[in-house]
N, C-alpha and C. Protein backbone atom coordinates (compact mmCIF):
# COMPACT_ATOMS: atom_id res chain seq x y z
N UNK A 1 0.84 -1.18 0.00
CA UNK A 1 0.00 0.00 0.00
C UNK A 1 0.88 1.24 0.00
N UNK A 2 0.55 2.00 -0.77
CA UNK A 2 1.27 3.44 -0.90
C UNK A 2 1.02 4.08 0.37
N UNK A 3 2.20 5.09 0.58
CA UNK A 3 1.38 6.02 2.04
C UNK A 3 1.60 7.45 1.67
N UNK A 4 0.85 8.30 2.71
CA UNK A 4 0.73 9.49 2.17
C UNK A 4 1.03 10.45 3.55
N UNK A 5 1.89 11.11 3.64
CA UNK A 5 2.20 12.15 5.07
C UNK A 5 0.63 13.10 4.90
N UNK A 6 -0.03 12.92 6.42
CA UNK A 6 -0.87 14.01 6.77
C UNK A 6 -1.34 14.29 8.37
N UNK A 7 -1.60 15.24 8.86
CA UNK A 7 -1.22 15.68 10.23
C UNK A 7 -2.06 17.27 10.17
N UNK A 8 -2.13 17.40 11.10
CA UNK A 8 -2.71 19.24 11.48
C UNK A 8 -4.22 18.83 11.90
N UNK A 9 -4.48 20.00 11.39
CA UNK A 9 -6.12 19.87 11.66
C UNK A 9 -7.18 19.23 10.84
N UNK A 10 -8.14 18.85 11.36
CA UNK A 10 -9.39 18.04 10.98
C UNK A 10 -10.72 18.14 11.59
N UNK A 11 -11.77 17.68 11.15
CA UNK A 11 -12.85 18.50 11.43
C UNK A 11 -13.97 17.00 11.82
N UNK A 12 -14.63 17.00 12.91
CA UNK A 12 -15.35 15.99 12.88
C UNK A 12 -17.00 16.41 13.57
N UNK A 13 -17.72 16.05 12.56
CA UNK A 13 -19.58 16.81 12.66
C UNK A 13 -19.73 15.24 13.89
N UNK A 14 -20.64 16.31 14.73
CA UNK A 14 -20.80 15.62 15.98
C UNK A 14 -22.35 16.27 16.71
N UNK A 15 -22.91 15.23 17.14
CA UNK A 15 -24.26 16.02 17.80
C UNK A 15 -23.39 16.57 19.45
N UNK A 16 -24.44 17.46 19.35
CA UNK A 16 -23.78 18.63 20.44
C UNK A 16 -24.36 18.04 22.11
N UNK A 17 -25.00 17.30 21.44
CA UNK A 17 -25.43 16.01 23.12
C UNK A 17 -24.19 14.74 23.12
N UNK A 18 -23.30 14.62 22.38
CA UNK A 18 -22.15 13.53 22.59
C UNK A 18 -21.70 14.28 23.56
N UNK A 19 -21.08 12.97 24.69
CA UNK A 19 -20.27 13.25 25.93
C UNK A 19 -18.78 13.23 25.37
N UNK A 20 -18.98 12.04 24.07
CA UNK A 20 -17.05 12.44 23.52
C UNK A 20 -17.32 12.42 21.94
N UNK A 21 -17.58 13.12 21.76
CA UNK A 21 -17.37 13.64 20.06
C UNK A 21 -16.46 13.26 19.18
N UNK A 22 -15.26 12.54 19.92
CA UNK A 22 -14.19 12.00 19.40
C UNK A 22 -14.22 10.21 19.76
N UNK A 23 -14.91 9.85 19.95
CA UNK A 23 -15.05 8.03 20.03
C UNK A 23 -15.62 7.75 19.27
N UNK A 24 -14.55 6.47 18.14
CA UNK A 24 -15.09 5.80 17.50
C UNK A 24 -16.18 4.49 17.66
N UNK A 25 -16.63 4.79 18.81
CA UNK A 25 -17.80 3.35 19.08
C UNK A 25 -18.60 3.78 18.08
N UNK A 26 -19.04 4.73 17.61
CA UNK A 26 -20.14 4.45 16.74
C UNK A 26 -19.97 3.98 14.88
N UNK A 27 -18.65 3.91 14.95
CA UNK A 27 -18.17 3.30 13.88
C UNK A 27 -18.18 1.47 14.23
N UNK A 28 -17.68 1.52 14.96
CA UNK A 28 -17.55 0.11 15.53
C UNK A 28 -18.89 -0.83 15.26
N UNK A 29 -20.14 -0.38 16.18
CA UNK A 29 -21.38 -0.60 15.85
C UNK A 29 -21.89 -0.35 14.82
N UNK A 30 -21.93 0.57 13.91
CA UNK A 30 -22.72 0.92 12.45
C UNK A 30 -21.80 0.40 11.63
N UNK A 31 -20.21 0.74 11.59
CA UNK A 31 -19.42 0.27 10.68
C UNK A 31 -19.16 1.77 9.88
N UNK A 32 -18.58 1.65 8.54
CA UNK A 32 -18.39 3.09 7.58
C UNK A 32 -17.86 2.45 6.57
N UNK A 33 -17.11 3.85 5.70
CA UNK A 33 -16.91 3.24 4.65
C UNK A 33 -15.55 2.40 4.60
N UNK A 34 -15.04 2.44 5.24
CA UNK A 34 -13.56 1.57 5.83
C UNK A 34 -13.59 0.32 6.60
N UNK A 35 -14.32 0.76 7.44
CA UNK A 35 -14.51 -0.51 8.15
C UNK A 35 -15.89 -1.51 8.33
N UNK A 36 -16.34 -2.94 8.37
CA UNK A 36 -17.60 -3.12 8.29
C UNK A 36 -18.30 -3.15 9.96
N UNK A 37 -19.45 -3.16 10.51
CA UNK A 37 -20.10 -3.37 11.83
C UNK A 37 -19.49 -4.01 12.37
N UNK A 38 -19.13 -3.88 13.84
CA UNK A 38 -18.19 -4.91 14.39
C UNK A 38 -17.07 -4.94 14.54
N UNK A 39 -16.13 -4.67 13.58
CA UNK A 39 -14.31 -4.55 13.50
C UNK A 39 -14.14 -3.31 13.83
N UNK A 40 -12.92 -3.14 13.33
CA UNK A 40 -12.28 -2.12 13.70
C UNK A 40 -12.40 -0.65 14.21
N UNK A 41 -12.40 -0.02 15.47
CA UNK A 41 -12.46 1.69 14.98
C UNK A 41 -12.01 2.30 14.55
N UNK A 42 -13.15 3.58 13.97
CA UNK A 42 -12.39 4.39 12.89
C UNK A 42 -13.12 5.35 13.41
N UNK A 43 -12.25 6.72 13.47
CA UNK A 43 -12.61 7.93 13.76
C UNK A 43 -12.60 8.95 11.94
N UNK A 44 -14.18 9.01 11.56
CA UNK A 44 -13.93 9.69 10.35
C UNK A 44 -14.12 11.08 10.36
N UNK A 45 -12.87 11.48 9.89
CA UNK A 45 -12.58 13.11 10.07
C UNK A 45 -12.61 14.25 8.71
N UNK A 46 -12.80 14.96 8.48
CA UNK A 46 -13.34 15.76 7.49
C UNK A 46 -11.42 16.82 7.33
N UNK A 47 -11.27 17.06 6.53
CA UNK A 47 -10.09 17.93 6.35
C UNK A 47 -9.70 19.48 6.20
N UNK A 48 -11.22 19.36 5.76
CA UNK A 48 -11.87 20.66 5.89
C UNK A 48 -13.30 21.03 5.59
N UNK A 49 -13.30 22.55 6.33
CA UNK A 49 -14.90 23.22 6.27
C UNK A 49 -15.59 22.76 5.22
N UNK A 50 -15.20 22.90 4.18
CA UNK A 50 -15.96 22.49 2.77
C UNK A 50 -16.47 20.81 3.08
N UNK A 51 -15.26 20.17 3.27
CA UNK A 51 -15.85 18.78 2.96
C UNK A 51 -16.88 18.66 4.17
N UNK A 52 -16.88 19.38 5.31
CA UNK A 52 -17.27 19.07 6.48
C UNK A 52 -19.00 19.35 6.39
N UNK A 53 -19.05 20.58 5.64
CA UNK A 53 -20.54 20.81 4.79
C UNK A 53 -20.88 20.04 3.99
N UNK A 54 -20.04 19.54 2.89
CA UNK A 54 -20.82 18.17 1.79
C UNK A 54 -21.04 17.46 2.35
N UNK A 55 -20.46 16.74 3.78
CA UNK A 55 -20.96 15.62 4.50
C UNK A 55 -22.15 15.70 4.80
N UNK A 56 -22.27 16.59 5.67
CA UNK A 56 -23.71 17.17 6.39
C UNK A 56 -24.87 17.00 5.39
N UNK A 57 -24.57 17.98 4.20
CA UNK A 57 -25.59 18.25 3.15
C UNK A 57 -26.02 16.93 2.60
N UNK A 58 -24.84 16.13 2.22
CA UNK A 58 -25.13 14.40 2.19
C UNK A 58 -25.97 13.83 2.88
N UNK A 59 -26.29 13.71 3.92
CA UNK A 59 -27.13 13.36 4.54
C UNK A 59 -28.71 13.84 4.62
N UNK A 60 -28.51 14.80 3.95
CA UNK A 60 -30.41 15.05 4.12
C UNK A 60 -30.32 15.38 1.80
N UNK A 61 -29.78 14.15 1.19
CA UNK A 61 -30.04 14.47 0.05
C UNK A 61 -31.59 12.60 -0.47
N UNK A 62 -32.42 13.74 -1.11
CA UNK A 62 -33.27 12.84 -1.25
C UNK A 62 -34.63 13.29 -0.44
N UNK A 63 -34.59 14.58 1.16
CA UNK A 63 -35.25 14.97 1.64
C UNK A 63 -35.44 16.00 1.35
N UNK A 64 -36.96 16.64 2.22
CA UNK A 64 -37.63 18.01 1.43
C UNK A 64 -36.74 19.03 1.93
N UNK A 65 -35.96 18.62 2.58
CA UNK A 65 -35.45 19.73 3.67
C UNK A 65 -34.26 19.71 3.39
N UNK A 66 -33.49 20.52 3.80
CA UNK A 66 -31.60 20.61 3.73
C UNK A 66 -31.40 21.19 5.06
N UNK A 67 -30.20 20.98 5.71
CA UNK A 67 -29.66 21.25 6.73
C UNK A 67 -29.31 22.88 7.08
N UNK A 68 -29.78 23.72 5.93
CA UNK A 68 -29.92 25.10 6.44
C UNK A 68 -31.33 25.45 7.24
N UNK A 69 -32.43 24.55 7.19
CA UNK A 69 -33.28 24.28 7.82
C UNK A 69 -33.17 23.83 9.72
N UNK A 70 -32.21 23.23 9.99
CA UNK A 70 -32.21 23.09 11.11
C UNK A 70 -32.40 23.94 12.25
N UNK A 71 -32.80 23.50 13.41
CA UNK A 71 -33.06 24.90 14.28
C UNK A 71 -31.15 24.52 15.20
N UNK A 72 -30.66 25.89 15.02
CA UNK A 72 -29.40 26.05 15.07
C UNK A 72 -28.90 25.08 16.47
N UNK A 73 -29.96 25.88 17.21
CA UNK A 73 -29.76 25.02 19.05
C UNK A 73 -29.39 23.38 19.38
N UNK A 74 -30.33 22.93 18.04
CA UNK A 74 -30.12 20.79 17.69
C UNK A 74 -29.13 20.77 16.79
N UNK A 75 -28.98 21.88 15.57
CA UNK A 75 -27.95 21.03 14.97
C UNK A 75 -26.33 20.42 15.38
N UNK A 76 -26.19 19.62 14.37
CA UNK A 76 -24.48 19.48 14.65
C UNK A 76 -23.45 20.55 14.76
N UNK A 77 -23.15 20.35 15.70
CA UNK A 77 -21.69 21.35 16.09
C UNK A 77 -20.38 20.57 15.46
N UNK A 78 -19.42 21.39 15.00
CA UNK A 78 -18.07 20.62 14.63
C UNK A 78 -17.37 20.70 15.33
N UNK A 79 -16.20 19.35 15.46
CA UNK A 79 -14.85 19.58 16.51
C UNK A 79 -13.88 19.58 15.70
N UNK A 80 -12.97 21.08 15.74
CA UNK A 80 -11.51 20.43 15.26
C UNK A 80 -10.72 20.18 16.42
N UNK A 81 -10.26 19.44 15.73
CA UNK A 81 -8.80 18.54 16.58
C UNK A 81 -7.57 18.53 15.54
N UNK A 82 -6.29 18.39 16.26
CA UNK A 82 -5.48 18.17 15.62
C UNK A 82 -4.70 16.61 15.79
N UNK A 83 -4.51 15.91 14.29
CA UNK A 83 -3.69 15.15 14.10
C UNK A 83 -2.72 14.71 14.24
N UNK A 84 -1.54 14.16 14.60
CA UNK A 84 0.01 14.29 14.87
C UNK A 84 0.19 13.95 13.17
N UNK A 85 0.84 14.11 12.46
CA UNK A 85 2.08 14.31 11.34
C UNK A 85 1.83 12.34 11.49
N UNK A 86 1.22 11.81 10.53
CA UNK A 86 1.97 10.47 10.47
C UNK A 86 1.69 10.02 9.14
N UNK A 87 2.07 8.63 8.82
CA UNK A 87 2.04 8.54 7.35
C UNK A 87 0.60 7.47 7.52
N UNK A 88 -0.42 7.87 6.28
CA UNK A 88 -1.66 6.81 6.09
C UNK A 88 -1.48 6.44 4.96
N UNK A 89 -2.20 5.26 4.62
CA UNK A 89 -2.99 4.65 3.37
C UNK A 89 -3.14 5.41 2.44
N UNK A 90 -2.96 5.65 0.88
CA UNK A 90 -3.24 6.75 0.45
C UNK A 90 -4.31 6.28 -0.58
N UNK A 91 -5.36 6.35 -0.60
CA UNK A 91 -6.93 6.44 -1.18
C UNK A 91 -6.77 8.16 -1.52
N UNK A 92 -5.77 8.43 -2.10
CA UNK A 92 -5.83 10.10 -2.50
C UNK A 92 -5.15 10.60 -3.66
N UNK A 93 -4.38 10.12 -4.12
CA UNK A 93 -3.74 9.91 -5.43
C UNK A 93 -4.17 8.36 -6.55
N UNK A 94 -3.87 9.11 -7.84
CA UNK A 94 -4.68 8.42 -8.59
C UNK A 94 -3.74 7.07 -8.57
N UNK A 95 -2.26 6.85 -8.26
CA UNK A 95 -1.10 6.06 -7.70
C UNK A 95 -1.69 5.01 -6.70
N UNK A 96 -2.22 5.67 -5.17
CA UNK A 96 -2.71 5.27 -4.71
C UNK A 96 -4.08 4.61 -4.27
N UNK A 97 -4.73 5.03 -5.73
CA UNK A 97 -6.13 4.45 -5.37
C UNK A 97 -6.17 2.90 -6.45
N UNK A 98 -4.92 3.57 -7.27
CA UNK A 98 -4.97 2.19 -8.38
C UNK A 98 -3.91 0.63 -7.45
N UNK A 99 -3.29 1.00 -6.74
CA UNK A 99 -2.28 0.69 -6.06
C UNK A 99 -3.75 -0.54 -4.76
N UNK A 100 -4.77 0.33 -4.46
CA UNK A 100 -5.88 -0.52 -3.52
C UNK A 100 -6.53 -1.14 -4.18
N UNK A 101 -6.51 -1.04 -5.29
CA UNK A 101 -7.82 -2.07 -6.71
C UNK A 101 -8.70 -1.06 -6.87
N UNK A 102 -8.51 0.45 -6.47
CA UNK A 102 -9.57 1.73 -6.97
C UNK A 102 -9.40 2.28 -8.31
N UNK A 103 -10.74 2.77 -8.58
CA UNK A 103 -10.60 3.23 -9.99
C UNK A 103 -9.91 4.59 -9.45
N UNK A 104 -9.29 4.83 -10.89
CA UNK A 104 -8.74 6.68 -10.34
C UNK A 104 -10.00 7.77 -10.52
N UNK A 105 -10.69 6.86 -10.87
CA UNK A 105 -11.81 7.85 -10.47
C UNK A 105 -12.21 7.58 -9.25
N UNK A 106 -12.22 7.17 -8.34
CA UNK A 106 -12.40 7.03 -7.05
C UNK A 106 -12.74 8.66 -6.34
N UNK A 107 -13.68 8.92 -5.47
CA UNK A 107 -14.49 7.78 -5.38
C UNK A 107 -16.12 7.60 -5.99
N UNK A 108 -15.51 7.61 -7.54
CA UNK A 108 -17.04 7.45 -8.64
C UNK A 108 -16.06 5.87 -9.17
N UNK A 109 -17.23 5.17 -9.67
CA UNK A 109 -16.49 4.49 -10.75
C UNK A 109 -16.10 4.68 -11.91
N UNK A 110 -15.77 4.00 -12.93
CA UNK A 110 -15.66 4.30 -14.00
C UNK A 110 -16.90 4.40 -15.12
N UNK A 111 -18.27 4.22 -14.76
CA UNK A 111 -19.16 4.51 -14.45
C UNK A 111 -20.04 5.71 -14.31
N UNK A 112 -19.58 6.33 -13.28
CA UNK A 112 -19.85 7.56 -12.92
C UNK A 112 -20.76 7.36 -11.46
N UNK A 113 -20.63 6.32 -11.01
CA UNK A 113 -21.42 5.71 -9.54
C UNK A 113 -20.52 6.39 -8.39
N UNK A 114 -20.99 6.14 -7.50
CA UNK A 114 -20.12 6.07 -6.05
C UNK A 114 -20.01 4.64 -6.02
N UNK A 115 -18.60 4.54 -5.54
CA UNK A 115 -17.66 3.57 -5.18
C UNK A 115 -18.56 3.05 -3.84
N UNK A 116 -18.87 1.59 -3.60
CA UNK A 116 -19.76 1.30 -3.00
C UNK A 116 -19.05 0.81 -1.66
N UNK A 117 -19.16 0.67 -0.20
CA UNK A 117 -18.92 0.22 0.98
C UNK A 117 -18.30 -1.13 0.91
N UNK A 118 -18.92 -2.11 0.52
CA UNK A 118 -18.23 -3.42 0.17
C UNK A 118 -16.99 -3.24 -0.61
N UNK A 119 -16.93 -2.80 -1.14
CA UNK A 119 -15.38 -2.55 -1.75
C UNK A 119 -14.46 -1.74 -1.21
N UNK A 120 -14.65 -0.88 -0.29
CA UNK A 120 -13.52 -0.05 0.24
C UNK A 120 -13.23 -0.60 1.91
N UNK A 121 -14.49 -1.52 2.31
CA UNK A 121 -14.57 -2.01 3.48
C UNK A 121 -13.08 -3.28 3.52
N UNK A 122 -12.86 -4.13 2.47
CA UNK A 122 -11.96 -4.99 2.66
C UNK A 122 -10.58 -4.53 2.80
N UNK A 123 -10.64 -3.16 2.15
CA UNK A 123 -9.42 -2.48 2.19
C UNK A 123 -9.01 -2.11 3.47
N UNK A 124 -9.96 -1.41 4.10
CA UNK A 124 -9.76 -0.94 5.53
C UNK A 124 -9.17 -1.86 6.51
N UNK A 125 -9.76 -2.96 6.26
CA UNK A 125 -9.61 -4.13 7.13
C UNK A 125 -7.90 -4.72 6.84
N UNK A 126 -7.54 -4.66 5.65
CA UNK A 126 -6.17 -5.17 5.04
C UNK A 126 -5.35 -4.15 5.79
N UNK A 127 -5.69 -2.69 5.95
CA UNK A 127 -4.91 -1.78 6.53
C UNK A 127 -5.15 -1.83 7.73
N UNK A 128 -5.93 -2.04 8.49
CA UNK A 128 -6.03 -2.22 10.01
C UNK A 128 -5.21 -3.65 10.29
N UNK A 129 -5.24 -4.73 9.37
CA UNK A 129 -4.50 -5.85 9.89
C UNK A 129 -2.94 -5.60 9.93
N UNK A 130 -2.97 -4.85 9.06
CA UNK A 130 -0.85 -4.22 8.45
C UNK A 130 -0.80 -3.36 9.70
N UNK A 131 -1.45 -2.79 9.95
CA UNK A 131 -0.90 -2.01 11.37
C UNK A 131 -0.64 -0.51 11.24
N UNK A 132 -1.57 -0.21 9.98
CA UNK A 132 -1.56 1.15 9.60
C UNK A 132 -2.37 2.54 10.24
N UNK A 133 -2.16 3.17 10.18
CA UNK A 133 -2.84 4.66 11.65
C UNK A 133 -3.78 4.96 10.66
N UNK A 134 -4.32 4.76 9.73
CA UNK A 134 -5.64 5.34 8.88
C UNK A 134 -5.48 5.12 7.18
N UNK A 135 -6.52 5.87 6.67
CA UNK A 135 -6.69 6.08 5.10
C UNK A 135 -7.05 7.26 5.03
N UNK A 136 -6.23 8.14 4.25
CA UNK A 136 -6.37 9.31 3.66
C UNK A 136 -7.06 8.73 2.48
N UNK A 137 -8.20 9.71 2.55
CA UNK A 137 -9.20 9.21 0.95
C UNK A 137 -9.84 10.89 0.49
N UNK A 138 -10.12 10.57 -0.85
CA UNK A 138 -10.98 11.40 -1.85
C UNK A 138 -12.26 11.15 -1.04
N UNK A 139 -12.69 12.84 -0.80
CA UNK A 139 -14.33 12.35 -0.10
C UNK A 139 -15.18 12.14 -1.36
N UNK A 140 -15.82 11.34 -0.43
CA UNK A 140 -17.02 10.52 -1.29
C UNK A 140 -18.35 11.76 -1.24
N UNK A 141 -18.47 12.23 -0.60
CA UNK A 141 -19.71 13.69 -0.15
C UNK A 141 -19.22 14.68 -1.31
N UNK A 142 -17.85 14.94 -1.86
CA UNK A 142 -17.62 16.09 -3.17
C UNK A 142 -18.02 15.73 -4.51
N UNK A 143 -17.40 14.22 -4.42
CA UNK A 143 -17.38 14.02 -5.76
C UNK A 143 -16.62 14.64 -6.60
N UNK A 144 -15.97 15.42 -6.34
CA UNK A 144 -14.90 16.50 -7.04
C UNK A 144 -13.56 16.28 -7.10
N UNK A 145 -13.17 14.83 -6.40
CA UNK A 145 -11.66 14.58 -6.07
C UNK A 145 -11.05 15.92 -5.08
N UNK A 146 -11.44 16.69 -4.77
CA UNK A 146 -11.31 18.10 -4.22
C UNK A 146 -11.49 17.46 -2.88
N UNK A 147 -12.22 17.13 -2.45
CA UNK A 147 -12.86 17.09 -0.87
C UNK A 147 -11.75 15.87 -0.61
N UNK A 148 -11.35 15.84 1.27
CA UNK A 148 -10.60 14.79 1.54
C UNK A 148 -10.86 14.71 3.14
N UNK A 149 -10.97 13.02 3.03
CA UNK A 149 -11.51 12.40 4.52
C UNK A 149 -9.92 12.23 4.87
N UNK A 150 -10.24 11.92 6.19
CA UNK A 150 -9.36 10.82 7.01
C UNK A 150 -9.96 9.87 7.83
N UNK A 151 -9.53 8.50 7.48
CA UNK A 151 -9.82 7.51 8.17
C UNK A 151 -9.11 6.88 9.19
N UNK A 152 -9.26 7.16 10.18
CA UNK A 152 -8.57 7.53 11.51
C UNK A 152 -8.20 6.37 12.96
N UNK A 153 -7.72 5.26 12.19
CA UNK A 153 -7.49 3.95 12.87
C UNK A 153 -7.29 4.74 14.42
N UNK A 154 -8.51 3.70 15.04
CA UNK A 154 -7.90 3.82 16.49
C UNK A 154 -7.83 2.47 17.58
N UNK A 155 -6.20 2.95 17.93
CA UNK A 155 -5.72 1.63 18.30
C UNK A 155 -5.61 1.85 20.25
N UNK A 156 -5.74 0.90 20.62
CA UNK A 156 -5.30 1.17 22.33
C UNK A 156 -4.59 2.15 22.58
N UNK A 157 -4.65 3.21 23.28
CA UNK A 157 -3.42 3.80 23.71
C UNK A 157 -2.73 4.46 23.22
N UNK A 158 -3.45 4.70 21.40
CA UNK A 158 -2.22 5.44 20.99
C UNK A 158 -3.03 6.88 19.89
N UNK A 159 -4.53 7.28 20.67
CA UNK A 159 -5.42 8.39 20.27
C UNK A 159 -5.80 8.89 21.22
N UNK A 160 -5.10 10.45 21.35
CA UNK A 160 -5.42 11.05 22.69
C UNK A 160 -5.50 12.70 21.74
N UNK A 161 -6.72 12.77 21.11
CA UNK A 161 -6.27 13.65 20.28
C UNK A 161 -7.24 14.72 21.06
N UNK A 162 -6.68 15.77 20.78
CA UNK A 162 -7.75 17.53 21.76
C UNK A 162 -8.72 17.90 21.09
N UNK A 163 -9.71 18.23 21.89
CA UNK A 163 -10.90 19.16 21.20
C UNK A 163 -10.07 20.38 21.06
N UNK A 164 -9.71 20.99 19.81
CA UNK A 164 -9.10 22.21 19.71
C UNK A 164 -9.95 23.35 20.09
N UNK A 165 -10.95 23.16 19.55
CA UNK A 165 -12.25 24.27 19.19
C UNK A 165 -13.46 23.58 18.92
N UNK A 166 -14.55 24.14 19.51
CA UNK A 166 -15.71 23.32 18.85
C UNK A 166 -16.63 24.72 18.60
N UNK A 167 -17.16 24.25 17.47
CA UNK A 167 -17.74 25.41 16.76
C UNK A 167 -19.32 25.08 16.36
N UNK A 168 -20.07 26.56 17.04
CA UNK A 168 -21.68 25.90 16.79
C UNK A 168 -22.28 25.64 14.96
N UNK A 169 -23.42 25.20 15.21
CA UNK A 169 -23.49 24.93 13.96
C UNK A 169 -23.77 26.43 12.95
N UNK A 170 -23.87 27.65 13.15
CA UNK A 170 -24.16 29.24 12.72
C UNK A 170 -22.69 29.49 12.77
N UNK A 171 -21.57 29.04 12.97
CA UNK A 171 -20.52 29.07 12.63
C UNK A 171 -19.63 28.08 11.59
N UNK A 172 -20.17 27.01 11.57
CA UNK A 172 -19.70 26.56 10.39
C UNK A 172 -20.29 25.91 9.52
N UNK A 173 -21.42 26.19 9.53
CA UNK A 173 -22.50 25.63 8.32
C UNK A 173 -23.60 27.33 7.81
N UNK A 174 -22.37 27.94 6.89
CA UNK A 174 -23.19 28.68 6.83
C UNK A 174 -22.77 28.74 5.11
């Protein structure tokens, strides 16, 4: 697997009733696009404001409503935190996505689909068994190759990352 240096800040949409905004149990239980229900945690982190809004907006696509609708007081608040500098998985170059069995169009197919869960899920798992700290990936919420996640292996003992700032939702969903 190719790797890719990334570190600093990151952005993770969180309901403003979580006691830790930063635990991956709810990956664990639901699963994502890295990992399936059950295995591994993954803390999925946004890289920036932009992608941190396509996520959000992702989620209410298909409904009458969009998330500028929310009453500000319930919506999601964001946490940045900062990263330490380490090397991940790289799902971010067209090198590295051909390098995982991804199209370089990732993450559309060749097609023009979204790259589906079952297929990026075995990957995660190959990188959590190698002993790797995450997957830097093309967000799947841009579609633009522009937007970029981090998939944020968390292992015993070795994620102690800070709420830098947490910001209401009239601050960063605007």
């Amino acid at each position: 697997m190719r790797r890719v240096q990334r570190g600093g800040a990151y952005f993770r949409i969180a309901d403003a009733e979580w006691a830790d905004p930063l635990s991956a149990a709810y990956s664990v239980a639901s699963g994502g696009r890295w990992n399936p229900p059950g295995s591994c945690p993954v803390l999925y982190l946004n890289r920036d404001l932009q992608t941190s809004r396509a996520n959000l907006a992702r989620k209410f696509v298909g409904l009458p409503y969009g998330p500028e609708m929310l009453d500000p007081a319930r919506a999601p608040v964001l946490i940045q935190t900062t990263v330490r500098n380490a090397e991940f998985v790289d799902a971010v170059t067209d090198d590295g996505c051909i390098d995982l069995g991804l199209p370089v169009t990732y993450p559309l197919d060749e097609a023009g689909n979204e790259v589906g869960w079952d297929r990026c899920q075995p990957i995660g798992r190959r990188a959590w068994d190698a002993g790797e700290s995450g997957i830097a990936c093309r967000s799947a919420a841009t579609h633009d190759r522009a937007g970029e996640e981090l998939a944020l292996f968390v292992r015993t003992g070795d994620l102690a990352l800070p709420i830098d700032r947490r910001l209401s939702f009239d601050e960063w969903f605007q």
